[in-house]
C-alpha atoms as a PDB file:
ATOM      1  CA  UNK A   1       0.000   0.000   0.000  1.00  0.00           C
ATOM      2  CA  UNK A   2       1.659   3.352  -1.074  1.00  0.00           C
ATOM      3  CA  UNK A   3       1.795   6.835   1.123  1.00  0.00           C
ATOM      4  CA  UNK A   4      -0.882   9.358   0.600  1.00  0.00           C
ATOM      5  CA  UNK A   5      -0.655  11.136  -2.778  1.00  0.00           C
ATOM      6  CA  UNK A   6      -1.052  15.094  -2.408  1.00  0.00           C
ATOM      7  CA  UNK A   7      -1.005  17.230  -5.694  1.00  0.00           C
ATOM      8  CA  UNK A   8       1.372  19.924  -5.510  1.00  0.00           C
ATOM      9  CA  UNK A   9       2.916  22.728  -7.272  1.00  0.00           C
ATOM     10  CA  UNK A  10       6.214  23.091  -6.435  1.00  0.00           C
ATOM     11  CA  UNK A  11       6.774  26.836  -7.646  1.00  0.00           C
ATOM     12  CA  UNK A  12       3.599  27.662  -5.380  1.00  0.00           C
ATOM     13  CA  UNK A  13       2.706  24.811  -3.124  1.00  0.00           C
ATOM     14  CA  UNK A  14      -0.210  25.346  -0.482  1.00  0.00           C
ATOM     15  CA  UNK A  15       0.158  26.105   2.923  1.00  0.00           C
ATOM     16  CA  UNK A  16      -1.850  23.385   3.934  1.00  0.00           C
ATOM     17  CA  UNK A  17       0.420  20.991   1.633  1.00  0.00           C
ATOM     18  CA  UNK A  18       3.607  22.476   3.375  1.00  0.00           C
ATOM     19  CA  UNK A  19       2.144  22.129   6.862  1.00  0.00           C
ATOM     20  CA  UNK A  20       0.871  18.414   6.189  1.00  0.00           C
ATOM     21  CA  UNK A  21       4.227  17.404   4.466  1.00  0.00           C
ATOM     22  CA  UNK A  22       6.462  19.356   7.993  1.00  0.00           C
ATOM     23  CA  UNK A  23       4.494  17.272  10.732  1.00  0.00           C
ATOM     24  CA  UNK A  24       5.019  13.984   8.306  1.00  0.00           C
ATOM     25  CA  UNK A  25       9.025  14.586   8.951  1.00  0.00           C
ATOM     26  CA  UNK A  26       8.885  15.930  12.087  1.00  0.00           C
ATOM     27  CA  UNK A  27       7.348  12.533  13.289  1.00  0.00           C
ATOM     28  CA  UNK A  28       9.899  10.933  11.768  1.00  0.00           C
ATOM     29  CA  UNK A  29       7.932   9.900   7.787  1.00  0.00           C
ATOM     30  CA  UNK A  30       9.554  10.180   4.720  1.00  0.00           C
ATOM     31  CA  UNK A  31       8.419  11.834   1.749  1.00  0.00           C
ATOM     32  CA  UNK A  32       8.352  11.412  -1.789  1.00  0.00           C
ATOM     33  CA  UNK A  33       8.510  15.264  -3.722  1.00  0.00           C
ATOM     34  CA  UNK A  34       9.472  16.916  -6.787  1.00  0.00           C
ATOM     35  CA  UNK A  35      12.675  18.528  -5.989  1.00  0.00           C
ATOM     36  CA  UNK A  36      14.453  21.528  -7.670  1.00  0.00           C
ATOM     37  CA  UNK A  37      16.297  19.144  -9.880  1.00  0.00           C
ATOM     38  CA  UNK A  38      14.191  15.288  -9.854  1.00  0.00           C
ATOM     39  CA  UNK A  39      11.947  13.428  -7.564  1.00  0.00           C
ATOM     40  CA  UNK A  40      13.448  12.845  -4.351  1.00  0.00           C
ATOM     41  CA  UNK A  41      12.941  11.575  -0.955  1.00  0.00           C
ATOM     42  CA  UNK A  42      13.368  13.439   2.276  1.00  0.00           C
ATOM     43  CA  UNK A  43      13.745  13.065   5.966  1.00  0.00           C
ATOM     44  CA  UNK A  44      14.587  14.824   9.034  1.00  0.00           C
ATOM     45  CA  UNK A  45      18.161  14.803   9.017  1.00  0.00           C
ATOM     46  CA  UNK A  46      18.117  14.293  12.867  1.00  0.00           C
ATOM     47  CA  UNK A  47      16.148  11.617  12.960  1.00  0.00           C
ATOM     48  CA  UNK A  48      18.504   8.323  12.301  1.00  0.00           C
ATOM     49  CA  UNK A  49      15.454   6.134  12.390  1.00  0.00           C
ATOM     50  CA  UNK A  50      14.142   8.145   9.470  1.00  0.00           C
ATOM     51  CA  UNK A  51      17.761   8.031   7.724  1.00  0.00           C
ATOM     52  CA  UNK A  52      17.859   4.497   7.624  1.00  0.00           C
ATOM     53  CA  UNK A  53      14.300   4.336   6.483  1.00  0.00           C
ATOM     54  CA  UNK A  54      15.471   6.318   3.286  1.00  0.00           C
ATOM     55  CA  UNK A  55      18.684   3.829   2.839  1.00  0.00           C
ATOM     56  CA  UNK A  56      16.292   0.708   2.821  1.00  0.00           C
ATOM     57  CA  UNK A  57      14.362   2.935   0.586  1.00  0.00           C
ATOM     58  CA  UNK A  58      17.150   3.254  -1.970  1.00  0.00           C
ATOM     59  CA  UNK A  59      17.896  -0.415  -1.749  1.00  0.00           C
ATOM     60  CA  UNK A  60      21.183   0.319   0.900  1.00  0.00           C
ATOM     61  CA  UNK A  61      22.765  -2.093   2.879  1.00  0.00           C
ATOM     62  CA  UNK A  62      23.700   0.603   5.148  1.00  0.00           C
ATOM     63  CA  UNK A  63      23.509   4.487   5.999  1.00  0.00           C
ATOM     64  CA  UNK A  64      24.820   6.801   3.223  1.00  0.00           C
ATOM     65  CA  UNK A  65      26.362  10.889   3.719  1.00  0.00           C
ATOM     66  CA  UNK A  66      22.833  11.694   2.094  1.00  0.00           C
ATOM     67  CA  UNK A  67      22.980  15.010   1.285  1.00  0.00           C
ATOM     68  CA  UNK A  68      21.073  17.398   3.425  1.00  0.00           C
ATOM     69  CA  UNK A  69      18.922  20.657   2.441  1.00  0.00           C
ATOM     70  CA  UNK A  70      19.377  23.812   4.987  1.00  0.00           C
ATOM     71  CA  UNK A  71      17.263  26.896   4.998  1.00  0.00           C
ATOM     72  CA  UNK A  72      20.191  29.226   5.471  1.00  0.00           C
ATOM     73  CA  UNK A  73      23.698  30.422   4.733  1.00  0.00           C
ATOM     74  CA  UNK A  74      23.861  31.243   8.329  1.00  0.00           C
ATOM     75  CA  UNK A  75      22.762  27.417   9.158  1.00  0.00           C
ATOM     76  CA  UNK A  76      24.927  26.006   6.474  1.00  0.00           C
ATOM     77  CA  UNK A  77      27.828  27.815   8.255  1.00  0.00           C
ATOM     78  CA  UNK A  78      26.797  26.520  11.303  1.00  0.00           C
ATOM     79  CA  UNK A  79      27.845  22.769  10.429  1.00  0.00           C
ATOM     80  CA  UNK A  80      31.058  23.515   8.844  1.00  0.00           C
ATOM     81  CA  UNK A  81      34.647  24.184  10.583  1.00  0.00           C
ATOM     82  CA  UNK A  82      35.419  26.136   7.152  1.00  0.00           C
ATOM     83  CA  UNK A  83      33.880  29.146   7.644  1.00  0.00           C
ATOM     84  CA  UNK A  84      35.992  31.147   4.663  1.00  0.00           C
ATOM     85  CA  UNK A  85      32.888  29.193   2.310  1.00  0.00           C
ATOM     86  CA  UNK A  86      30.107  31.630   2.812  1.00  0.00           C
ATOM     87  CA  UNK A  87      31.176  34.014  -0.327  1.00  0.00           C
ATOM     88  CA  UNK A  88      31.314  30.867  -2.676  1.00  0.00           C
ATOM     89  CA  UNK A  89      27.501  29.522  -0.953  1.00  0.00           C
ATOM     90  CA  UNK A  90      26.385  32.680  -1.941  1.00  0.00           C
ATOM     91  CA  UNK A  91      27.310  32.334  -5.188  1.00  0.00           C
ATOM     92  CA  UNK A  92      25.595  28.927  -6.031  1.00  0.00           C
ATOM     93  CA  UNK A  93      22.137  29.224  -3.530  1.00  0.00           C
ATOM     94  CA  UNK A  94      20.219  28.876  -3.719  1.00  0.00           C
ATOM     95  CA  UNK A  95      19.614  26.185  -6.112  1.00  0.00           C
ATOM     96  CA  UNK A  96      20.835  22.291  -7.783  1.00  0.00           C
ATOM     97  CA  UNK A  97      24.094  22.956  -6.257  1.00  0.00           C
ATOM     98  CA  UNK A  98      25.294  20.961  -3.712  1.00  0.00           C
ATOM     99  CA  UNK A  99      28.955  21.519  -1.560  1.00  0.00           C
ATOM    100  CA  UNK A 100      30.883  19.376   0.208  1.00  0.00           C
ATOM    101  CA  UNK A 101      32.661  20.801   3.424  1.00  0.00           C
ATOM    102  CA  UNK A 102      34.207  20.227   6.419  1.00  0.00           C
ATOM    103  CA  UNK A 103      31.953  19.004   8.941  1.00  0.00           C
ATOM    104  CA  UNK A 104      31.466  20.922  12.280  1.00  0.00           C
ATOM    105  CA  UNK A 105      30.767  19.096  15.632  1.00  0.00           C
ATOM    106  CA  UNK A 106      27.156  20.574  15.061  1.00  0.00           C
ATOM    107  CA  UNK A 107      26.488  17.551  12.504  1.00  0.00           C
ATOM    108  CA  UNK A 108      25.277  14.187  13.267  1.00  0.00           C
ATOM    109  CA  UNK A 109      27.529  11.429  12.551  1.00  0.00           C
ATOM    110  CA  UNK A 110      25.174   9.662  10.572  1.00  0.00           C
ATOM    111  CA  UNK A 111      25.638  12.414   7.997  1.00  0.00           C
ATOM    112  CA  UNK A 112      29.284  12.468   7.628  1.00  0.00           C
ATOM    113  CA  UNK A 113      31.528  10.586   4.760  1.00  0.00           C
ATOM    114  CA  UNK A 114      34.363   8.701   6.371  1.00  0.00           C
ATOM    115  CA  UNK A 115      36.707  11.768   5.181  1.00  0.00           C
ATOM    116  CA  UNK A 116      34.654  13.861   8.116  1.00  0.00           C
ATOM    117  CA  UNK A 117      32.512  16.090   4.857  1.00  0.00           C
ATOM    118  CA  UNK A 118      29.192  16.981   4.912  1.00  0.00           C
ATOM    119  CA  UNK A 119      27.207  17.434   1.437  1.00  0.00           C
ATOM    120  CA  UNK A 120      25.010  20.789   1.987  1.00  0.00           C
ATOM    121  CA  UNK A 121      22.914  22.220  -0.105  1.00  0.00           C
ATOM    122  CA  UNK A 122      19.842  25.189  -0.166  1.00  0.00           C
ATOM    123  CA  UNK A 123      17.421  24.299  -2.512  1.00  0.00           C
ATOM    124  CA  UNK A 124      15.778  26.965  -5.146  1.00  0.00           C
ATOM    125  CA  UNK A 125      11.984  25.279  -5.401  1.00  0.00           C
ATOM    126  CA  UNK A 126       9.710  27.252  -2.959  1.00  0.00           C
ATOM    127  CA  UNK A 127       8.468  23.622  -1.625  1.00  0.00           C
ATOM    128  CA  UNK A 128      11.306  22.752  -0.109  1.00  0.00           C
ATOM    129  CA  UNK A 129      12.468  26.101   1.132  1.00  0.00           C
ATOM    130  CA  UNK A 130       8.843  26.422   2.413  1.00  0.00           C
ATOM    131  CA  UNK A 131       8.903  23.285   4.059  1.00  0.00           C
ATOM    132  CA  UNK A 132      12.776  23.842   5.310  1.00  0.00           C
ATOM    133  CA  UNK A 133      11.663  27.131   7.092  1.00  0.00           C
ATOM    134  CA  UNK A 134       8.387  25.593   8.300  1.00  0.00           C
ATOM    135  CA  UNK A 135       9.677  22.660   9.859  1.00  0.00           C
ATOM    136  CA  UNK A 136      13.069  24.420  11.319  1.00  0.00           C
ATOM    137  CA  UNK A 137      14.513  21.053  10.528  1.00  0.00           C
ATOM    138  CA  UNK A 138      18.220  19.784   8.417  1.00  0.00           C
ATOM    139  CA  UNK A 139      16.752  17.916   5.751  1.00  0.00           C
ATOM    140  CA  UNK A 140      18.309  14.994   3.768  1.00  0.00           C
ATOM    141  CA  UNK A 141      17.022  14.418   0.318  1.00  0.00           C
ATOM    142  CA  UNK A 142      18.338  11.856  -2.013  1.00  0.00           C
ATOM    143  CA  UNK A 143      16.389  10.975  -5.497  1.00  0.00           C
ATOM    144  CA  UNK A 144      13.986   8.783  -5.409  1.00  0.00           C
ATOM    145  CA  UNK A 145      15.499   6.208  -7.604  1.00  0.00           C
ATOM    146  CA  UNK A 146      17.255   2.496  -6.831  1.00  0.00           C
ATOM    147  CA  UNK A 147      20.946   1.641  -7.305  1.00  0.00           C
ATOM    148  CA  UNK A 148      21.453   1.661 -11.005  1.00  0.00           C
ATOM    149  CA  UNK A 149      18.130   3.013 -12.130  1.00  0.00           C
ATOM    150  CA  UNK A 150      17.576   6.365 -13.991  1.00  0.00           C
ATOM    151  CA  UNK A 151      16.335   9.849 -12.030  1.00  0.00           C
ATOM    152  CA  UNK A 152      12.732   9.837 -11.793  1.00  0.00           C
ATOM    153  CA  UNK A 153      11.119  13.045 -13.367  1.00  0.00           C
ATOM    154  CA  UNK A 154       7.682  11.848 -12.183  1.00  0.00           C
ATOM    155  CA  UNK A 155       5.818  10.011  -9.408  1.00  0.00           C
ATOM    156  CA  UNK A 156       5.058   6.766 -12.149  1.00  0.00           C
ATOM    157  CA  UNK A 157       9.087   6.940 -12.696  1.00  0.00           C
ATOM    158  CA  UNK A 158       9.561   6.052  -9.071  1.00  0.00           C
ATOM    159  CA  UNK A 159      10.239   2.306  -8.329  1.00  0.00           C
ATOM    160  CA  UNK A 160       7.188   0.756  -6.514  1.00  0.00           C
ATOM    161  CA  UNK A 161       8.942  -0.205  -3.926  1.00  0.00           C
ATOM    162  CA  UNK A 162       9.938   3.299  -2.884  1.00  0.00           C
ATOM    163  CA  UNK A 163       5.922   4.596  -3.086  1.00  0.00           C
ATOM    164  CA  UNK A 164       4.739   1.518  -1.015  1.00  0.00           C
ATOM    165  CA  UNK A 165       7.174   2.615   1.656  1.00  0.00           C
ATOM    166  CA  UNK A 166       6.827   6.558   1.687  1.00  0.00           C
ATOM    167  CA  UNK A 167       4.435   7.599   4.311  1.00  0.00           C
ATOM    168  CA  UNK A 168       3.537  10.905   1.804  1.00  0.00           C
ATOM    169  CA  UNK A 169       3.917  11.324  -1.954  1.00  0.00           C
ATOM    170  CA  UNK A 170       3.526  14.572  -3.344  1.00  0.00           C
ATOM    171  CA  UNK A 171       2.653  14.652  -6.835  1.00  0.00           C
ATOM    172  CA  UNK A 172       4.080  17.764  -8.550  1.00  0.00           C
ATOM    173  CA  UNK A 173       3.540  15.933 -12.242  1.00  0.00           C
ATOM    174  CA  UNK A 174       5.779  15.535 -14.937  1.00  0.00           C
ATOM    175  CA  UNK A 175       9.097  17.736 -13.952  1.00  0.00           C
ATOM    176  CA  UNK A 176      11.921  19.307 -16.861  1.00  0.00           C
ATOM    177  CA  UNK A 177      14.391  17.244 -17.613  1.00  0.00           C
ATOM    178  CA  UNK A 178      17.069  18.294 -15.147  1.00  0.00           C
ATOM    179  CA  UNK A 179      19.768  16.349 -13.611  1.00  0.00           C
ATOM    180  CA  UNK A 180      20.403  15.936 -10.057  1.00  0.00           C
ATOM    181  CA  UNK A 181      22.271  19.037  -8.148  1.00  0.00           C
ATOM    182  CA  UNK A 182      25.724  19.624  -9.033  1.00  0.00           C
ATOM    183  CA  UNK A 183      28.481  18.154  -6.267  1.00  0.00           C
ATOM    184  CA  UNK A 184      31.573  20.568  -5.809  1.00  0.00           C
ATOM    185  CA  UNK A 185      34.006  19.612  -3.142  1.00  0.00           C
ATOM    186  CA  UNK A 186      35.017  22.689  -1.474  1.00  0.00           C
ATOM    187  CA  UNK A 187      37.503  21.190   1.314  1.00  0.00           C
ATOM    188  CA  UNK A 188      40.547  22.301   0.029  1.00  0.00           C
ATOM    189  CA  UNK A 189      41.932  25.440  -1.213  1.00  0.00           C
ATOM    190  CA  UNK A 190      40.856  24.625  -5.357  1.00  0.00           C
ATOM    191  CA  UNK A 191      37.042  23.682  -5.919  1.00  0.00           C
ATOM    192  CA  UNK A 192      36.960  20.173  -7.417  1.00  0.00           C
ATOM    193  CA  UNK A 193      33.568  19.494  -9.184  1.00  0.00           C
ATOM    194  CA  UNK A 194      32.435  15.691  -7.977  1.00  0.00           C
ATOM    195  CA  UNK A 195      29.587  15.345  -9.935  1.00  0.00           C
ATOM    196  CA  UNK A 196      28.650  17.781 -13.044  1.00  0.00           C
END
């Protein structure tokens, strides 16, 4: 049995959407939604119940550094020892660009790589900043997609398995073909992109 479907539109979602999707992660729930980029799934990053919910999601064995959604430069800064980033965050957010940094103590250890990075990111979709600003929550997101599979662009992309175990879907119909964020590694002094 899938989640609840809600129709949404992402460039102006309804308050009562936003509300409905915020207490869904703040008990813990994961949700299915049309990101700034593909379909995704997200989670309260705090929650490591809900984290591993989204791994068995994706079809992992074990916990990945998902990458997690903040409302803020200020709150980006916040979980990263290298505070000399905040000209280059301002450059890329907000929107499909996601940085790797230096993690501060502030971050949970379930979102770290082995290196010690977090992968931060402020979306540009009003959903998710909506939703980010409601809640007051870190948010991972990941697409909604199985090892090996392509990036969902709509809800009847998304494997099966993935809707049957989302507590909410939110339908935002067919999105532009966009790829998922950008990955730049900003730990040392040169910006490497990771993923393009």
């Amino acid at each position: 049995m899938a989640g609840k479907v809600l129709s949404t539109d992402i460039s102006i979602p309804a308050e009562e959407t936003v509300e409905t999707v915020s207490s869904a992660l703040q008990a813990g729930e994961t949700v299915v939604y049309p990101s700034d980029t593909v379909y995704g799934i997200m989670a309260d990053a705090s929650c490591l119940k809900a984290v591993k919910s989204v791994a068995a999601m994706k079809g992992y064995g074990e916990i990945r550094p998902f990458i997690v959604l903040v409302r803020s430069v200020t709150r980006a800064l916040e979980l990263t020892s290298k505070k000399s980033t905040e000209q280059i965050m301002k450059k890329y957010w907000p929107g499909p660009v996601t940085l790797i940094l230096p993690a501060s103590d502030a971050v949970h250890p379930w979102l770290l790589s082995e290196a010690g990075t977090v992968a931060l990111r402020i979306p540009g979709d009003s959903l998710s900043i909506k939703i980010l600003q409601y809640t007051g929550l870190d948010i991972i997101s990941t697409s909604a997609n199985r090892k090996g599979e392509t990036f969902p662009h709509s809800t009847n992309a998304v494997h099966t398995e993935i809707l049957e175990s989302a507590f909410l879907i939110l339908d935002g119909g067919l999105l532009p073909r966009r790829k998922p964020s950008r990955i730049i590694d900003v730990t040392k002094e040169i910006p490497v992109d990771v993923r393009s």
